[in-house]
N, C-alpha and C. Protein backbone atom coordinates (compact mmCIF):
# COMPACT_ATOMS: atom_id res chain seq x y z
N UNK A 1 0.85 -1.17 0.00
CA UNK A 1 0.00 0.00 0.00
C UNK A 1 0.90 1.23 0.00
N UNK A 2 0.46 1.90 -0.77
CA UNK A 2 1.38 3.40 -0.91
C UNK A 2 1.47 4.06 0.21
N UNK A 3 2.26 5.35 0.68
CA UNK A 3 2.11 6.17 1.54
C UNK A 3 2.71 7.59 0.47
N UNK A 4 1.37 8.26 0.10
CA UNK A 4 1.91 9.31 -1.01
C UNK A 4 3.31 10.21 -0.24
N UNK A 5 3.14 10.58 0.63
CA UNK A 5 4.23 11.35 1.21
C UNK A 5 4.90 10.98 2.45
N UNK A 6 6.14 10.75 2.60
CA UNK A 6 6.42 10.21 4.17
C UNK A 6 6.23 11.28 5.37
N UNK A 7 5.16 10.69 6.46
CA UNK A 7 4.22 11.24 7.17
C UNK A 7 3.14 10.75 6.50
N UNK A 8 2.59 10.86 5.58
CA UNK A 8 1.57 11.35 5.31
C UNK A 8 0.71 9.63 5.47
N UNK A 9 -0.69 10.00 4.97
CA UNK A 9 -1.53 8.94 4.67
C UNK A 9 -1.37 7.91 3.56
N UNK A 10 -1.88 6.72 4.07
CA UNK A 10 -1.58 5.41 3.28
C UNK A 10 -2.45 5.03 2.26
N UNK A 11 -2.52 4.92 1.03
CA UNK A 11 -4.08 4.75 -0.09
C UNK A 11 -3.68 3.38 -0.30
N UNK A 12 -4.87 2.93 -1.03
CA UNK A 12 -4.94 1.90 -1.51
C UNK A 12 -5.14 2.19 -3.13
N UNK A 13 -5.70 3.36 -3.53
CA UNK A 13 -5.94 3.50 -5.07
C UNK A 13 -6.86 3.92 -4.78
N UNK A 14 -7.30 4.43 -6.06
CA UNK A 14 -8.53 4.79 -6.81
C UNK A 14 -9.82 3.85 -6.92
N UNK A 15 -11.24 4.15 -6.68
CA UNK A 15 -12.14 3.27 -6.85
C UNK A 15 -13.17 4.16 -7.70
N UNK A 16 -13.53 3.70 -8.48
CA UNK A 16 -14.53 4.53 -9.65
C UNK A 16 -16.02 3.85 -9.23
N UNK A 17 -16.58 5.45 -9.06
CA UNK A 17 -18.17 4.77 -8.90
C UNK A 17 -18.98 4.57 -10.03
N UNK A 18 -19.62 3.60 -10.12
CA UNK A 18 -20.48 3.01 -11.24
C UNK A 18 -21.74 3.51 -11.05
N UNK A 19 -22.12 3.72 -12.24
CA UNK A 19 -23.69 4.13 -13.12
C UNK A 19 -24.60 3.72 -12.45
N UNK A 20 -24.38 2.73 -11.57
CA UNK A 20 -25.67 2.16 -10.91
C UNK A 20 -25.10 1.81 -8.90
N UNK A 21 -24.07 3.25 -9.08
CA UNK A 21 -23.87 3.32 -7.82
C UNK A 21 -22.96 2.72 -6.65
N UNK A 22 -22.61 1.55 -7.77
CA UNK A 22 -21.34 0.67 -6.97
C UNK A 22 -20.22 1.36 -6.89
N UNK A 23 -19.33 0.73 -5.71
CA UNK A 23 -17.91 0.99 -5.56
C UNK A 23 -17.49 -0.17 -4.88
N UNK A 24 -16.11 -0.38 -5.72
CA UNK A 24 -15.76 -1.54 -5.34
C UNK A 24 -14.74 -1.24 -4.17
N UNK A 25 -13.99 -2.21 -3.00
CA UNK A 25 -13.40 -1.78 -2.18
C UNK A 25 -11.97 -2.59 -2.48
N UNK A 26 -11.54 -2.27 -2.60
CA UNK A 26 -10.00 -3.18 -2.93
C UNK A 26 -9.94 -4.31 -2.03
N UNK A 27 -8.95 -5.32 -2.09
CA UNK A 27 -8.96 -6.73 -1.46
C UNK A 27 -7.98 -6.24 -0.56
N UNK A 28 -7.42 -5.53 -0.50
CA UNK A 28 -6.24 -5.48 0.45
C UNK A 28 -6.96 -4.09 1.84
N UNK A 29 -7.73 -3.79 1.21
CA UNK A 29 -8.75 -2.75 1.87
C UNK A 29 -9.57 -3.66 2.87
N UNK A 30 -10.21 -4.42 2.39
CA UNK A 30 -11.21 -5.62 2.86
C UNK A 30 -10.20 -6.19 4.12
N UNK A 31 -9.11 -6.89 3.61
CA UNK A 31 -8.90 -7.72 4.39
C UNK A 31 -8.61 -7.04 5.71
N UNK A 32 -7.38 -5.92 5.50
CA UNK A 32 -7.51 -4.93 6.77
C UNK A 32 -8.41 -4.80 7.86
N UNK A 33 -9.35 -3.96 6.56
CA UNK A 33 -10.25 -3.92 8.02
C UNK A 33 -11.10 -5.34 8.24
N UNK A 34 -11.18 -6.56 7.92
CA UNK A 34 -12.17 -7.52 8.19
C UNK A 34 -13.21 -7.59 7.57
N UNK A 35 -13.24 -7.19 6.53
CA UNK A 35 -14.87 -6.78 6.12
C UNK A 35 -15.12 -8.40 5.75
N UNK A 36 -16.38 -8.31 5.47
CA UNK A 36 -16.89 -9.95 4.73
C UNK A 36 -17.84 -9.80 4.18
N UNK A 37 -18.71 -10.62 3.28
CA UNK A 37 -19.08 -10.39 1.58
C UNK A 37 -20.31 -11.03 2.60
N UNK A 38 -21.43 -10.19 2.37
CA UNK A 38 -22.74 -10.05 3.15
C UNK A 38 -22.87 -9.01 4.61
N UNK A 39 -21.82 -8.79 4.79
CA UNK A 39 -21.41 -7.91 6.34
C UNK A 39 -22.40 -6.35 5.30
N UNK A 40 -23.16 -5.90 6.52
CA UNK A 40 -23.80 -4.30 6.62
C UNK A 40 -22.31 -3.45 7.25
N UNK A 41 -22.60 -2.70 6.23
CA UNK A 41 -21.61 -1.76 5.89
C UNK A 41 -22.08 -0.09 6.51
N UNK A 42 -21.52 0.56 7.30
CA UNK A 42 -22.16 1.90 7.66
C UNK A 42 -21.21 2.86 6.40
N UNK A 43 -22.02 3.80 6.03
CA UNK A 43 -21.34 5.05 5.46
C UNK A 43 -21.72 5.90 5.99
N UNK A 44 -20.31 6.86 6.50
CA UNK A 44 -20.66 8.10 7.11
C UNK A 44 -19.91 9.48 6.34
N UNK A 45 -20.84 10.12 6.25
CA UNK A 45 -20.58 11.44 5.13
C UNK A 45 -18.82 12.21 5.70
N UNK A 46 -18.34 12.67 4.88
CA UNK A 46 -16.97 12.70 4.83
C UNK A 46 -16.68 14.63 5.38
N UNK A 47 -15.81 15.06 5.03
CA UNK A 47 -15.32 16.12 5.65
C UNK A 47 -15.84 17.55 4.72
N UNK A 48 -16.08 18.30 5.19
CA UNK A 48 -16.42 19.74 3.73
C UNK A 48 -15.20 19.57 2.90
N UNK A 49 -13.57 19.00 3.34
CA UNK A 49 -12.91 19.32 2.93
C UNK A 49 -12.44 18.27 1.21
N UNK A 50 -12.71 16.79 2.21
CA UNK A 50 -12.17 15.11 1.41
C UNK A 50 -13.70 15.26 0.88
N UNK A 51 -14.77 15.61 1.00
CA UNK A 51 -15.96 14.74 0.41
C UNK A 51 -16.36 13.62 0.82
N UNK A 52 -16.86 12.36 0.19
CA UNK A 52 -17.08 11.40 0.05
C UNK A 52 -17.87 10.99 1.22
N UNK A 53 -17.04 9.64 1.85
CA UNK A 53 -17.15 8.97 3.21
C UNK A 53 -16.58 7.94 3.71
N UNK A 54 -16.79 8.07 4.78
CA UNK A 54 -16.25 7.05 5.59
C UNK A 54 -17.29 5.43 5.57
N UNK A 55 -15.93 4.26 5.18
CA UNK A 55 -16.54 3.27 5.32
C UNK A 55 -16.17 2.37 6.15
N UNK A 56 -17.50 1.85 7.62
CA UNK A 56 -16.86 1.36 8.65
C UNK A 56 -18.15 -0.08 8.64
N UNK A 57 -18.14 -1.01 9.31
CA UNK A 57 -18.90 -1.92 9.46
C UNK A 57 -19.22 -1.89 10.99
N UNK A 58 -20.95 -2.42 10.93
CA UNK A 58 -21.34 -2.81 12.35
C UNK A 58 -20.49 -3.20 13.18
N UNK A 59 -19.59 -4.04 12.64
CA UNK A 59 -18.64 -5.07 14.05
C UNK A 59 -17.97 -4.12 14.37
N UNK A 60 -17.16 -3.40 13.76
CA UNK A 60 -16.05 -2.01 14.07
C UNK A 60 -16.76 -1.13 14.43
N UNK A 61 -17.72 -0.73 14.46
CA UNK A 61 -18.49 0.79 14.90
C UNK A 61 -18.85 -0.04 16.89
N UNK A 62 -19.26 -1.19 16.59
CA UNK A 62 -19.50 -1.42 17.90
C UNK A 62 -18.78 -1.91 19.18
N UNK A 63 -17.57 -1.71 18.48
CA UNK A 63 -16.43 -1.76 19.80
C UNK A 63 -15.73 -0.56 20.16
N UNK A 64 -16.32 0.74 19.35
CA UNK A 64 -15.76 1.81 19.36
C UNK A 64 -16.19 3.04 20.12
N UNK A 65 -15.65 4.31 19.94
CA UNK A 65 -16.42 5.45 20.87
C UNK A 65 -17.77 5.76 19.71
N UNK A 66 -17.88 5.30 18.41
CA UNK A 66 -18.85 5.48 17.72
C UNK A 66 -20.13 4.95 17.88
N UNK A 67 -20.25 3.72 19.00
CA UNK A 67 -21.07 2.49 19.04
C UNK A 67 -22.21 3.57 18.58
N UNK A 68 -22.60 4.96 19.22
CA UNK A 68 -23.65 5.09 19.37
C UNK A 68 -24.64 5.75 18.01
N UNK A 69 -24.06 5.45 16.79
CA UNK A 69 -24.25 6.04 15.94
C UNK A 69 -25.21 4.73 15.28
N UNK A 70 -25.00 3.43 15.81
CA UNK A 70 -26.13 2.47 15.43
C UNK A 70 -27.18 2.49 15.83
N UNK A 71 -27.21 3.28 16.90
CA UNK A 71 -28.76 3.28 17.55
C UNK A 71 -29.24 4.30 16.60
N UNK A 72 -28.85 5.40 16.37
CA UNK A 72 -29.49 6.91 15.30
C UNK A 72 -30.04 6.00 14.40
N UNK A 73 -28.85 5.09 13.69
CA UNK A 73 -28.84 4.54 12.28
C UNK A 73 -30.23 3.24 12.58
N UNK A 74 -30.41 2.58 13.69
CA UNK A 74 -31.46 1.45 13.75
C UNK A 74 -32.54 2.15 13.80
N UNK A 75 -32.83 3.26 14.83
CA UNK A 75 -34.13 3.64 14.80
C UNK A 75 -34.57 5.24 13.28
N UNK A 76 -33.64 5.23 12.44
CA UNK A 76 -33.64 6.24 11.68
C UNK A 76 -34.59 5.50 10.34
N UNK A 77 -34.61 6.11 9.42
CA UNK A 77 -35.64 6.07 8.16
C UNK A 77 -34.45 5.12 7.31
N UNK A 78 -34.92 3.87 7.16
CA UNK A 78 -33.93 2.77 6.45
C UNK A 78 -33.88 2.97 5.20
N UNK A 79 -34.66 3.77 4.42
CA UNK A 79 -34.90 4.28 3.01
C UNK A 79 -34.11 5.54 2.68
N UNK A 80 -33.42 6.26 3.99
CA UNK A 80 -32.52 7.11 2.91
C UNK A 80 -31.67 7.55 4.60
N UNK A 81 -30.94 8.65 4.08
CA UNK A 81 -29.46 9.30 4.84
C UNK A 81 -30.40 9.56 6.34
N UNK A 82 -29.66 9.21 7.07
CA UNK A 82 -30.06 9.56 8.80
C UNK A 82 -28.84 10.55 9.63
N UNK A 83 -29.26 11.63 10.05
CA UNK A 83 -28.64 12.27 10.71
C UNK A 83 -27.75 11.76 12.33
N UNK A 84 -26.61 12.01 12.26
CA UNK A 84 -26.12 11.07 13.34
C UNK A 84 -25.37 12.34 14.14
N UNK A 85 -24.98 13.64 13.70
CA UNK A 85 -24.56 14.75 14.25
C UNK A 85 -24.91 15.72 13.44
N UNK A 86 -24.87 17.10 13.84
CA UNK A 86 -24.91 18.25 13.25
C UNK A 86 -24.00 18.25 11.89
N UNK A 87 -22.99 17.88 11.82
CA UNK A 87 -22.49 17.74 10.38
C UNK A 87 -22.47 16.59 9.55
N UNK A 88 -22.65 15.50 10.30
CA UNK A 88 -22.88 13.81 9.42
C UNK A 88 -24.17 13.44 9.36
N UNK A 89 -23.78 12.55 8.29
CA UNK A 89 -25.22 11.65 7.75
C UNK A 89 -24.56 10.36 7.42
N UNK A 90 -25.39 9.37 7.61
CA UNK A 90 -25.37 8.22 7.45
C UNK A 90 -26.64 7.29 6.43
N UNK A 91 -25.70 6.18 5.94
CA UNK A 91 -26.46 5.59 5.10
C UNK A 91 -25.38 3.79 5.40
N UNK A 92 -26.75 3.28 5.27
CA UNK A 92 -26.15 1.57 5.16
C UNK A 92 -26.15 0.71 3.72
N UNK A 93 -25.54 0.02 3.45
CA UNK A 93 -25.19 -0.52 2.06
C UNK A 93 -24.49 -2.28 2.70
N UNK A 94 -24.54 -3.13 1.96
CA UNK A 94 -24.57 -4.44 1.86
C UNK A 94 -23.04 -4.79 1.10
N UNK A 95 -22.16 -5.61 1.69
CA UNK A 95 -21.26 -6.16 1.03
C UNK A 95 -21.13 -6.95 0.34
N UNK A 96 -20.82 -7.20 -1.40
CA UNK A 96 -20.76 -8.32 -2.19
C UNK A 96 -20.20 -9.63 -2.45
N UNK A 97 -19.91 -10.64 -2.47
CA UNK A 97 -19.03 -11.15 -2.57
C UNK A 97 -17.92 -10.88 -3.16
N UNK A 98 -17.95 -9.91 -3.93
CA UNK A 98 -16.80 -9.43 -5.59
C UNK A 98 -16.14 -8.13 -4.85
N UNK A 99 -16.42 -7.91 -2.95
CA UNK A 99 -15.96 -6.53 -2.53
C UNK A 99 -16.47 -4.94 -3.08
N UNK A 100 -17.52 -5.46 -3.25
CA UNK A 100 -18.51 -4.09 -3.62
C UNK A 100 -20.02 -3.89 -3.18
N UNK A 101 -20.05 -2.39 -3.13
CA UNK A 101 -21.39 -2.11 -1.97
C UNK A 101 -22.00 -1.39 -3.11
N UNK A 102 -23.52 -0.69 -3.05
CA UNK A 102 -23.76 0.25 -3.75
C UNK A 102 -24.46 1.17 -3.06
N UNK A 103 -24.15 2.92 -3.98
CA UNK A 103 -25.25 3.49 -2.89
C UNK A 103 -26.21 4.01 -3.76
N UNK A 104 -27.58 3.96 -2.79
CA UNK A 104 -28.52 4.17 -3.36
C UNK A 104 -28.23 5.96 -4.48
N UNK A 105 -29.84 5.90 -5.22
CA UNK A 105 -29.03 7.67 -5.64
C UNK A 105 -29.55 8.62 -4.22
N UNK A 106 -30.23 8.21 -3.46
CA UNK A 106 -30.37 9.12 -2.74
C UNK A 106 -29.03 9.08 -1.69
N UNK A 107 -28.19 8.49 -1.64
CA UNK A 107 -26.90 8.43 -0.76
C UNK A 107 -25.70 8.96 -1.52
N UNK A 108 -26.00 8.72 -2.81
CA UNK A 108 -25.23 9.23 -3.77
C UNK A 108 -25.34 11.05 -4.32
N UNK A 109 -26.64 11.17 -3.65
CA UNK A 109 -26.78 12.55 -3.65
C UNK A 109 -25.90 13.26 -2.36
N UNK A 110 -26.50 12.56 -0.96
CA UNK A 110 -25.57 12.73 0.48
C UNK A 110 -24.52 13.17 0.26
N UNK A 111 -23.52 12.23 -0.55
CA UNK A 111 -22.32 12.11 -0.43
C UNK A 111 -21.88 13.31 -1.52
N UNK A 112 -22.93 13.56 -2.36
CA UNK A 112 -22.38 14.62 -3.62
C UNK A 112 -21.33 13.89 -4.80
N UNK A 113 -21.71 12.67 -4.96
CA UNK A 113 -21.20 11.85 -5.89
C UNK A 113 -22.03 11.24 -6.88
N UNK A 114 -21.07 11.77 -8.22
CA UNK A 114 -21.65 10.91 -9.25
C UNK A 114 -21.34 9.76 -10.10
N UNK A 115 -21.96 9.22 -10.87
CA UNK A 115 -21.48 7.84 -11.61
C UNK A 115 -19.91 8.32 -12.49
N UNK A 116 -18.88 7.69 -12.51
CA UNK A 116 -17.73 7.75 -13.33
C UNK A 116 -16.94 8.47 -11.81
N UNK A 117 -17.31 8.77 -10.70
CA UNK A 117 -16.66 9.30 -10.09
C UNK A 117 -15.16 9.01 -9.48
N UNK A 118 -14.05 9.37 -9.20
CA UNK A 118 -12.81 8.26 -8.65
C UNK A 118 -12.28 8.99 -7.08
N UNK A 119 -12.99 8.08 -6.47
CA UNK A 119 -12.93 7.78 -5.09
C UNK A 119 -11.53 7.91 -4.45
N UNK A 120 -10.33 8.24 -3.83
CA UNK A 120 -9.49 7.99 -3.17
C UNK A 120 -9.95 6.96 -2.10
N UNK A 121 -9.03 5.58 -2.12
CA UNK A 121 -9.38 4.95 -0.82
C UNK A 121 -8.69 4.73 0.00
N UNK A 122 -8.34 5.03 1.06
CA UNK A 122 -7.08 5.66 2.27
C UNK A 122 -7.54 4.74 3.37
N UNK A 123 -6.47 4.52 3.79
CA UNK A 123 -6.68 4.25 5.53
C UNK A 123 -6.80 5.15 5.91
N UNK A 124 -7.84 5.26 6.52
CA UNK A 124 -8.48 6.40 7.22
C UNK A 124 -8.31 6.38 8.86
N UNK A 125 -8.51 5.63 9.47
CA UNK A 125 -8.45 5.47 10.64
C UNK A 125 -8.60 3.53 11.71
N UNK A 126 -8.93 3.60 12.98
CA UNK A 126 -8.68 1.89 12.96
C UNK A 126 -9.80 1.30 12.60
N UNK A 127 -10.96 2.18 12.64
CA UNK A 127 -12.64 1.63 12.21
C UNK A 127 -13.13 2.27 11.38
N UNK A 128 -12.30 2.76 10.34
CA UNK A 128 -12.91 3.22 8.86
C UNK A 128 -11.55 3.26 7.53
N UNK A 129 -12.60 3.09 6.46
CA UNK A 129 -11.96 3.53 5.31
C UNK A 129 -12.46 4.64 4.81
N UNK A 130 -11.37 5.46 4.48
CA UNK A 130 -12.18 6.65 3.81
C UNK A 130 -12.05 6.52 2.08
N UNK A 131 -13.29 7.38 1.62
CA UNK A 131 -13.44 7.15 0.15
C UNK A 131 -13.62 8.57 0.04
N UNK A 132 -12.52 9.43 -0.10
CA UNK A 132 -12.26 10.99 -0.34
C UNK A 132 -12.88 10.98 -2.14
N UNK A 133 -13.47 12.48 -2.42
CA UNK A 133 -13.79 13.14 -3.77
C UNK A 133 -12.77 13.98 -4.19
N UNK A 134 -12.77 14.63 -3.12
CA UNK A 134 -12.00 15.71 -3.35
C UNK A 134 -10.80 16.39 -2.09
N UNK A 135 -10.36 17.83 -2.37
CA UNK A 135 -9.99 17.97 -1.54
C UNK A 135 -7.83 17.59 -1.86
N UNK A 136 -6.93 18.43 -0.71
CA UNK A 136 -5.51 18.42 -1.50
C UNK A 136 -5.15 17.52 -1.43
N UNK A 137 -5.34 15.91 -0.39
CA UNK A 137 -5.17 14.69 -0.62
C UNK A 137 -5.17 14.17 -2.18
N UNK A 138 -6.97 13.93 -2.42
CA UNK A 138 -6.91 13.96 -3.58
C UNK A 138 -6.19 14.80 -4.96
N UNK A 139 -6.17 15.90 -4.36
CA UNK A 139 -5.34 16.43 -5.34
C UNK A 139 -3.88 15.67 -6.11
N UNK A 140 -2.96 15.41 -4.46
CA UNK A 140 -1.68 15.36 -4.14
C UNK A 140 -2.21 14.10 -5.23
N UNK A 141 -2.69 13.11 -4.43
CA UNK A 141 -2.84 11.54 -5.00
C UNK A 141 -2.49 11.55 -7.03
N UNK A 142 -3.40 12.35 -7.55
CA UNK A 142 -3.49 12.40 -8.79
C UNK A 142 -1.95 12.95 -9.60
N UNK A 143 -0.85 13.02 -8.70
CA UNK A 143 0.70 13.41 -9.44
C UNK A 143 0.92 11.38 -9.23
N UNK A 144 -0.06 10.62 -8.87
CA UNK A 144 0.81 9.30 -9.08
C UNK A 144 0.08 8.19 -9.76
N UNK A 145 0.49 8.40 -11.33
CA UNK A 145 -0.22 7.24 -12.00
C UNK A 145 -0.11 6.27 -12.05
N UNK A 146 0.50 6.11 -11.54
CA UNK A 146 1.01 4.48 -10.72
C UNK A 146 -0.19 3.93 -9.89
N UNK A 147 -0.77 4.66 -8.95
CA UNK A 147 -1.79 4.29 -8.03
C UNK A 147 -2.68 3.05 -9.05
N UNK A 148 -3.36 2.19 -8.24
CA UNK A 148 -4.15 1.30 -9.08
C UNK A 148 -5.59 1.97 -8.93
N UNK A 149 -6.58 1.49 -9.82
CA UNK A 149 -7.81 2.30 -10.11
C UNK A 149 -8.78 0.91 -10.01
N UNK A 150 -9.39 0.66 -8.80
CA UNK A 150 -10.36 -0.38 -9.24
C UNK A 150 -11.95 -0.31 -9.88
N UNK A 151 -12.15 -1.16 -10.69
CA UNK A 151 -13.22 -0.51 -11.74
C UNK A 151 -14.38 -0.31 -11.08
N UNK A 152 -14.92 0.51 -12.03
CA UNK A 152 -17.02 0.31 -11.22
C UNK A 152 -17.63 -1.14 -11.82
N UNK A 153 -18.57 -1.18 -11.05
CA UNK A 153 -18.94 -2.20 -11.82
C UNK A 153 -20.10 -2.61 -12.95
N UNK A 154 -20.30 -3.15 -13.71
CA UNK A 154 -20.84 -2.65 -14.83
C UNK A 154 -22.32 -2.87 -14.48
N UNK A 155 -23.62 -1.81 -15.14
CA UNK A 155 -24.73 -2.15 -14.19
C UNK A 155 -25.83 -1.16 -14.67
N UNK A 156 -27.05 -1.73 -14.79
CA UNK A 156 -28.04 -0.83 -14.90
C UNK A 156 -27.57 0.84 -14.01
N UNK A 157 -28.57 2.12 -14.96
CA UNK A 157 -28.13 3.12 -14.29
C UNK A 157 -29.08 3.32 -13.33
N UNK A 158 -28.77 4.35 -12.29
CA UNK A 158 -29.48 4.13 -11.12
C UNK A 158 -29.30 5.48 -10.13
């Protein structure tokens, strides 16, 4: 896994969101954090600065100082983004076997992302991945074409 600058943060690559909302999560992303192919996936809306969001799972949110953001998220409206603080929103999405989730368009609106979009995917922290838009990370990231780009996946639009 890269580390674009020494100090700095560790990526895994690029992930392109698909037409019908997918993003795939890299295998070396997965294994890190533990994820597994059917595991509920939390997304939590990302910074004014990175965009995107943070991607953490039930098992990791619930050993954490976050636990309490499952209760917002259980008793919240399961059909679209739930408020979990004054600046975040949350949305849940399903893991594939092939390491890909999708978000609805109304999460895809949340997040301010569109289809063809390319995701930065970073270690973010010990109970999330982040999936940055924008922002000088992303910026920095894009001087290295080297980074790998994992595809969207191909799919009705949505």
């Amino acid at each position: 896994m890269p580390q674009l600058a020494k100090g700095g943060k560790f990526v895994f690559g690029w992930s392109r969101l698909g037409a019908d909302g997918s993003v795939t999560l890299p295998l070396e992303a997965r294994r890190e954090y533990r994820l597994r192919a059917g595991e509920s996936l939390v997304l939590i809306s990302g910074s004014r600065t990175s965009g995107g969001c943070g991607v953490s799972s039930r098992r990791l949110l619930r050993t954490s100082v976050l636990a309490g953001i499952l209760k917002k998220i259980d008793t919240g409206d399961a059909r679209g983004p739930v408020q979990i603080s004054p600046q975040r929103l949350a949305v849940t999405a399903r893991l594939d076997a092939r390491g890909r989730f999708r978000l609805t368009a109304p999460a895809r609106r949340t997040f301010g992302l569109r289809a063809g979009a390319r995701l930065l995917v970073i270690r973010s922290s010990d109970i999330a991945i982040g999936l940055a838009a924008c922002g000088p990370l992303v910026a920095f990231a894009r001087q290295f074409p080297e980074l790998p780009v994992f595809p969207a996946a191909r799919g009705r639009r949505g």
